[in-house]
PDB file of N, CA and C in Angstrom:
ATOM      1  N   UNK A   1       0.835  -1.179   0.000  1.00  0.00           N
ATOM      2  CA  UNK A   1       0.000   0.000   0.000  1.00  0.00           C
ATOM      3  C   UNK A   1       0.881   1.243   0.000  1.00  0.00           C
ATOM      4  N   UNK A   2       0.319   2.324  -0.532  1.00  0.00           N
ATOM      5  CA  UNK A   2       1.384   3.393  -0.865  1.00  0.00           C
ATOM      6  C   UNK A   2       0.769   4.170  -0.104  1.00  0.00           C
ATOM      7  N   UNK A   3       1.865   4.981   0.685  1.00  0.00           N
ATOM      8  CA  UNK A   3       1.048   5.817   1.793  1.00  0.00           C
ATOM      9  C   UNK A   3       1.151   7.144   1.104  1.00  0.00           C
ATOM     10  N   UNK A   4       2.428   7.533   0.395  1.00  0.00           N
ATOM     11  CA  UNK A   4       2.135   8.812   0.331  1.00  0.00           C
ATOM     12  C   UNK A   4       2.083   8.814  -1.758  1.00  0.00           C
ATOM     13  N   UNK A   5       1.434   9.790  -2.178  1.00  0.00           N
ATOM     14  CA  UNK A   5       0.934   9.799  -3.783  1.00  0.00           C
ATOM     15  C   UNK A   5       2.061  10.766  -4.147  1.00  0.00           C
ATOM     16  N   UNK A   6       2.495  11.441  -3.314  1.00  0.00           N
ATOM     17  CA  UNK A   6       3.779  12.496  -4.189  1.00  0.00           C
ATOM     18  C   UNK A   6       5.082  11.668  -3.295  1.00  0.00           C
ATOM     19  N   UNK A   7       6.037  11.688  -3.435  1.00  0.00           N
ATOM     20  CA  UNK A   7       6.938  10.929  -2.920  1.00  0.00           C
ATOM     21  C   UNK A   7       8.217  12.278  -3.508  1.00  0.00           C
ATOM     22  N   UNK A   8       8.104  13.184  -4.379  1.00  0.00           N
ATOM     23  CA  UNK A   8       9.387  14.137  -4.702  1.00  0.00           C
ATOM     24  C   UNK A   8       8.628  15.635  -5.297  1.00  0.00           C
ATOM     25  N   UNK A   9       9.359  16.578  -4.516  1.00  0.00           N
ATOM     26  CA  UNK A   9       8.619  18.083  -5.446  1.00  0.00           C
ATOM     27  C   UNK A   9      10.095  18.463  -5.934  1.00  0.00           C
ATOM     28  N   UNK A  10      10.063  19.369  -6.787  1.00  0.00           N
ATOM     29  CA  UNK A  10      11.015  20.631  -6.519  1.00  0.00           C
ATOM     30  C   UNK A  10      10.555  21.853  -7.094  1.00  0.00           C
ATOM     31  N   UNK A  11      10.784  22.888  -6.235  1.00  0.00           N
ATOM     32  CA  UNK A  11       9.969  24.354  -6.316  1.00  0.00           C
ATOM     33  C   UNK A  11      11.050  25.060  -6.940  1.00  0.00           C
ATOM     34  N   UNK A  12      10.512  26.284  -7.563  1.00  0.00           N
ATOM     35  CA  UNK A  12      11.816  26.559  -8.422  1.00  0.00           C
ATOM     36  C   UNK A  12      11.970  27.582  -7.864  1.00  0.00           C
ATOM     37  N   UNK A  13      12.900  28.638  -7.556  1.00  0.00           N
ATOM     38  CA  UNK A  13      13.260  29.752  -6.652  1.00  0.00           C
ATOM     39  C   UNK A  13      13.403  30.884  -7.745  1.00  0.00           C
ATOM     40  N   UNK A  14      14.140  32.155  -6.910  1.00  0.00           N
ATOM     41  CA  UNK A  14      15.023  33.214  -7.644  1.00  0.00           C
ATOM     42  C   UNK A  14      16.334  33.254  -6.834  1.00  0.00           C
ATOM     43  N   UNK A  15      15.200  33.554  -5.871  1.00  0.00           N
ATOM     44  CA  UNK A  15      17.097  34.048  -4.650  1.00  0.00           C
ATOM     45  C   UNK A  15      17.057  32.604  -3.046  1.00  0.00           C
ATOM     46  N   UNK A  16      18.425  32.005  -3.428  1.00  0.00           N
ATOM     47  CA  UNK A  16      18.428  31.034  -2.861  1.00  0.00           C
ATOM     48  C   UNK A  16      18.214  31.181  -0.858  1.00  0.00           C
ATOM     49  N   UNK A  17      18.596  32.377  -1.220  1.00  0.00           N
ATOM     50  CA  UNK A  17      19.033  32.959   0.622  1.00  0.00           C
ATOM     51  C   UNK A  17      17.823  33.005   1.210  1.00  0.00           C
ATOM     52  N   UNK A  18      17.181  34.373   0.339  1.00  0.00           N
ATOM     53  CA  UNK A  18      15.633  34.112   0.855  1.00  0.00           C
ATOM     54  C   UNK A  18      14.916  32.678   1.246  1.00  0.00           C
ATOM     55  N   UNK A  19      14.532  32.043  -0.125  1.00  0.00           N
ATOM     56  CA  UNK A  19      14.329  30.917   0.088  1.00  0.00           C
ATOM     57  C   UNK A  19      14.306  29.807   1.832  1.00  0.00           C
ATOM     58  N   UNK A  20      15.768  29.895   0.983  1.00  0.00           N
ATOM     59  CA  UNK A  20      16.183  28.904   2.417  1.00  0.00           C
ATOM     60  C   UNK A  20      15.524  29.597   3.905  1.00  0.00           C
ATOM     61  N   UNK A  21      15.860  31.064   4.092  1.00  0.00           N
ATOM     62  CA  UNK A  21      15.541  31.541   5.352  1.00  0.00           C
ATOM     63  C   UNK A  21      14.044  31.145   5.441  1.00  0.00           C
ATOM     64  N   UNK A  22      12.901  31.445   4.368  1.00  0.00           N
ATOM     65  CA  UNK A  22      11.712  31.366   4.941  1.00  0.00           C
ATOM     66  C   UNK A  22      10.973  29.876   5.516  1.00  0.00           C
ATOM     67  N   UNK A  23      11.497  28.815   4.539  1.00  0.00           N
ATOM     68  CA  UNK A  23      11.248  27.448   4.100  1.00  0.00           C
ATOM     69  C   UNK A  23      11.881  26.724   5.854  1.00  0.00           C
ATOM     70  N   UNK A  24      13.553  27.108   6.097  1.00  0.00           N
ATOM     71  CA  UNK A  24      13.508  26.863   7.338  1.00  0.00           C
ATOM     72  C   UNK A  24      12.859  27.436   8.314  1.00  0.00           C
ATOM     73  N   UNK A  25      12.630  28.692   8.447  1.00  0.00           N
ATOM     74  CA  UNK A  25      11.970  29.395   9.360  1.00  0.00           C
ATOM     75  C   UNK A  25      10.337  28.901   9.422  1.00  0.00           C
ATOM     76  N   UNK A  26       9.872  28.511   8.595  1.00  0.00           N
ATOM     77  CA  UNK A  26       8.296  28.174   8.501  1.00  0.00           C
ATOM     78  C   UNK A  26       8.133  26.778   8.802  1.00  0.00           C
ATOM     79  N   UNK A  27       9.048  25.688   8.636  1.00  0.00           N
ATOM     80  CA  UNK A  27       8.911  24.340   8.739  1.00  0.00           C
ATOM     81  C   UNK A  27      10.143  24.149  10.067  1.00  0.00           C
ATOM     82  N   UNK A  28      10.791  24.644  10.354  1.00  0.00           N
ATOM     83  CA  UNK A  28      11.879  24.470  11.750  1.00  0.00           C
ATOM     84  C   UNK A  28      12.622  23.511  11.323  1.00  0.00           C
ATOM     85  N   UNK A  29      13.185  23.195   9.748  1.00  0.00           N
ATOM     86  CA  UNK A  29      14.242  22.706   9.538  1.00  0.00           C
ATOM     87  C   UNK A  29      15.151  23.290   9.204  1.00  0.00           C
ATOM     88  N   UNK A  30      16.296  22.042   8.546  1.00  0.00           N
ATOM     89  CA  UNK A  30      17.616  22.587   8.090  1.00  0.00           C
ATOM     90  C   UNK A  30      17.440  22.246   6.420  1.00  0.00           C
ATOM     91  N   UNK A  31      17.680  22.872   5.587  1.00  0.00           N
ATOM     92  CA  UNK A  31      18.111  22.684   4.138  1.00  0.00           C
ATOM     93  C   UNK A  31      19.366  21.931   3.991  1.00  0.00           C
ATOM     94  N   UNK A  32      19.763  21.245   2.993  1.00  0.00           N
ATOM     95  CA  UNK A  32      20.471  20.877   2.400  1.00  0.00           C
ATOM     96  C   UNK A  32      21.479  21.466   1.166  1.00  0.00           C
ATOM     97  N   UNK A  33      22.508  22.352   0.709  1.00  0.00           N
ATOM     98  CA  UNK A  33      22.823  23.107  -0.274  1.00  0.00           C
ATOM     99  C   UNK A  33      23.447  21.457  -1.022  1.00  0.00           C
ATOM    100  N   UNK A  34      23.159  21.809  -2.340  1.00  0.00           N
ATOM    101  CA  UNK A  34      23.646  20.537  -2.808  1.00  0.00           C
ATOM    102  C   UNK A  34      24.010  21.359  -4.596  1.00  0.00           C
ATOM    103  N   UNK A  35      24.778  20.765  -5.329  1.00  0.00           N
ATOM    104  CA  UNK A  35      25.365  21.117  -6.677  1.00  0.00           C
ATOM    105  C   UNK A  35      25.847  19.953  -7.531  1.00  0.00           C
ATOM    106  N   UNK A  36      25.035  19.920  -8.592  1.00  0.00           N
ATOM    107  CA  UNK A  36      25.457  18.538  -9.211  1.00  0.00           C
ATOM    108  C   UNK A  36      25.378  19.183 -10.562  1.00  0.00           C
ATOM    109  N   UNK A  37      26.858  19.055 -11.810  1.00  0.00           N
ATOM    110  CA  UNK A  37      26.956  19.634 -12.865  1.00  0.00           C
ATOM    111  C   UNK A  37      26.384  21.067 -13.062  1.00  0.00           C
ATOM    112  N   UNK A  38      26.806  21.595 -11.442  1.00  0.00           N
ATOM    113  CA  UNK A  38      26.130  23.443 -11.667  1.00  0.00           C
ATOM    114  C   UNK A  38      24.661  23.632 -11.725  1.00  0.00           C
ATOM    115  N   UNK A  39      24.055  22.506 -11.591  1.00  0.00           N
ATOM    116  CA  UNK A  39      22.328  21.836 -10.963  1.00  0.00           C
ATOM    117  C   UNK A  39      22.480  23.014  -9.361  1.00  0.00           C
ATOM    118  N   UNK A  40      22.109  23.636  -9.112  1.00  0.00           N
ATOM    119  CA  UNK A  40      21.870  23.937  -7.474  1.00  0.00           C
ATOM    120  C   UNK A  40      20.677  23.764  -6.743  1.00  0.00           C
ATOM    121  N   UNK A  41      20.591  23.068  -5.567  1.00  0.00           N
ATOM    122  CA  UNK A  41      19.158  22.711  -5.023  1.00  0.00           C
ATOM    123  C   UNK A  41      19.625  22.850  -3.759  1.00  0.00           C
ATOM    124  N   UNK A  42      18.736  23.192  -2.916  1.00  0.00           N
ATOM    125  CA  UNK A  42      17.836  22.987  -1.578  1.00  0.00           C
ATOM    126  C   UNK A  42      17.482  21.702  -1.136  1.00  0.00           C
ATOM    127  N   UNK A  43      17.971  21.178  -0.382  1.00  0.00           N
ATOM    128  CA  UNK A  43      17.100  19.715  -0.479  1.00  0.00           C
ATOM    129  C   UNK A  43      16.250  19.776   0.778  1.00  0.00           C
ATOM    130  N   UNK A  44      15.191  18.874   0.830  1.00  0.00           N
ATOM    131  CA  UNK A  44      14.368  19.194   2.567  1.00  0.00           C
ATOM    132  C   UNK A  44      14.856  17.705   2.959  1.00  0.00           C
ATOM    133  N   UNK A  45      14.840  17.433   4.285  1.00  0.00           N
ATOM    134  CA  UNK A  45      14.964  16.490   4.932  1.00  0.00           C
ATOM    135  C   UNK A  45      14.355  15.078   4.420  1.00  0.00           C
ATOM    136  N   UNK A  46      14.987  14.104   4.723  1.00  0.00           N
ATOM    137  CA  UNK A  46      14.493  12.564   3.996  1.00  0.00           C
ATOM    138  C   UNK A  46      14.724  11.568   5.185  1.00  0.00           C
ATOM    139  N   UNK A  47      13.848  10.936   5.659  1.00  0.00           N
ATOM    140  CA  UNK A  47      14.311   9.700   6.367  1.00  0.00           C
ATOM    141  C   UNK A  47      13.852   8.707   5.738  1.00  0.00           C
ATOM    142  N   UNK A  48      13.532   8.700   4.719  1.00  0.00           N
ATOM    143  CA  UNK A  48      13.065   6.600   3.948  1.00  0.00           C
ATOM    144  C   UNK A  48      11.383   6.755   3.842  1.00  0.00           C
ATOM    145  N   UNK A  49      10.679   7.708   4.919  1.00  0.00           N
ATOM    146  CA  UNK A  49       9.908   7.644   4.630  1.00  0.00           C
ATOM    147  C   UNK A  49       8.491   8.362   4.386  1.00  0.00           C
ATOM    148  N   UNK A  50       8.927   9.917   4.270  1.00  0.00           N
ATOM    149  CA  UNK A  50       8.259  11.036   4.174  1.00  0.00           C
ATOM    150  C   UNK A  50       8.144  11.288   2.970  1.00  0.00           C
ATOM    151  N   UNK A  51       7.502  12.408   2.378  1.00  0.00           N
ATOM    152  CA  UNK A  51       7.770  13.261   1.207  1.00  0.00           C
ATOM    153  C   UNK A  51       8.818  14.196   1.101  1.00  0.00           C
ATOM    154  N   UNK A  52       9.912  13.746   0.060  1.00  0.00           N
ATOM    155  CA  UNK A  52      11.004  15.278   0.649  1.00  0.00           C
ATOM    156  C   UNK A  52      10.637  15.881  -1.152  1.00  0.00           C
ATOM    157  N   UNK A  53      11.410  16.663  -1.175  1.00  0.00           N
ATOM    158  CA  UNK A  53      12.093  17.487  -2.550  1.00  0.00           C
ATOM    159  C   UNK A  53      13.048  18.738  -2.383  1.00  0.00           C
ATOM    160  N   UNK A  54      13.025  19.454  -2.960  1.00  0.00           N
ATOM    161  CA  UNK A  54      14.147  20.487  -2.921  1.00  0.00           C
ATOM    162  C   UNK A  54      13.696  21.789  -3.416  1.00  0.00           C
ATOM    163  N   UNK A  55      14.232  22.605  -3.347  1.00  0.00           N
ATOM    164  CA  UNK A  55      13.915  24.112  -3.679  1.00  0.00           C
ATOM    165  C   UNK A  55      15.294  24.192  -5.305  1.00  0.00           C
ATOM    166  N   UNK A  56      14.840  24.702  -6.012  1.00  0.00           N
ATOM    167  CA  UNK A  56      15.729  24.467  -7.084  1.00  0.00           C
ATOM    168  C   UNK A  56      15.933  25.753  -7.659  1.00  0.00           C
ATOM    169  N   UNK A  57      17.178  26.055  -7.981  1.00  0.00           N
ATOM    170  CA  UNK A  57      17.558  27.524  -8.607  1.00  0.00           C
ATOM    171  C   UNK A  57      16.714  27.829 -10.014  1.00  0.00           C
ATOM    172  N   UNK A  58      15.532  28.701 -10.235  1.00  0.00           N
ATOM    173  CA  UNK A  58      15.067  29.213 -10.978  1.00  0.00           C
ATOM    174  C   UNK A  58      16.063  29.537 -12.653  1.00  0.00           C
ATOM    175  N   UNK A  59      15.432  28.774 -13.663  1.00  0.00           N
ATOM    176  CA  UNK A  59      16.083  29.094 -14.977  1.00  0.00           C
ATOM    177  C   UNK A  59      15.227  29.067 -16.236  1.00  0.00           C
ATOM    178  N   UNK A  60      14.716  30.337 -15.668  1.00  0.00           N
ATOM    179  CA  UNK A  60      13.877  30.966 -17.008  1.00  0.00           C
ATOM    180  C   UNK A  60      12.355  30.039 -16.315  1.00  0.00           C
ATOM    181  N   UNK A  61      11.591  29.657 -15.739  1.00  0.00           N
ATOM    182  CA  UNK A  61      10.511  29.388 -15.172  1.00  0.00           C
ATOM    183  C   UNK A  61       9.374  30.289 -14.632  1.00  0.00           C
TER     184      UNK A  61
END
């Protein structure tokens, strides 16, 4: 049985700082800064079995 129907988001940003400040400040976590081939994301917390995704640097969206 599948508990959760979204299992990944990613939101697309402008300014990463903002971002991060409100996203932690509103949910009382920590972000993740992550960079893969100049990819930049936000990641939210994951334990195996929540919904996570990431906040993702805005490009042309």
């Amino acid at each position: 049985m599948m508990n959760n129907v979204i299992t990944w988001f990613e939101l697309p940003v402008n300014n990463f700082d903002r971002a991060k400040k409100f996203y932690e400040n509103v949910f009382e976590i920590s972000l993740t800064q992550m960079e893969i081939e100049g990819f930049k994301s936000l990641t939210f917390p994951f334990d195996g079995s929540n919904v996570s995704g990431s906040l993702v640097q805005n490009q042309g969206n």
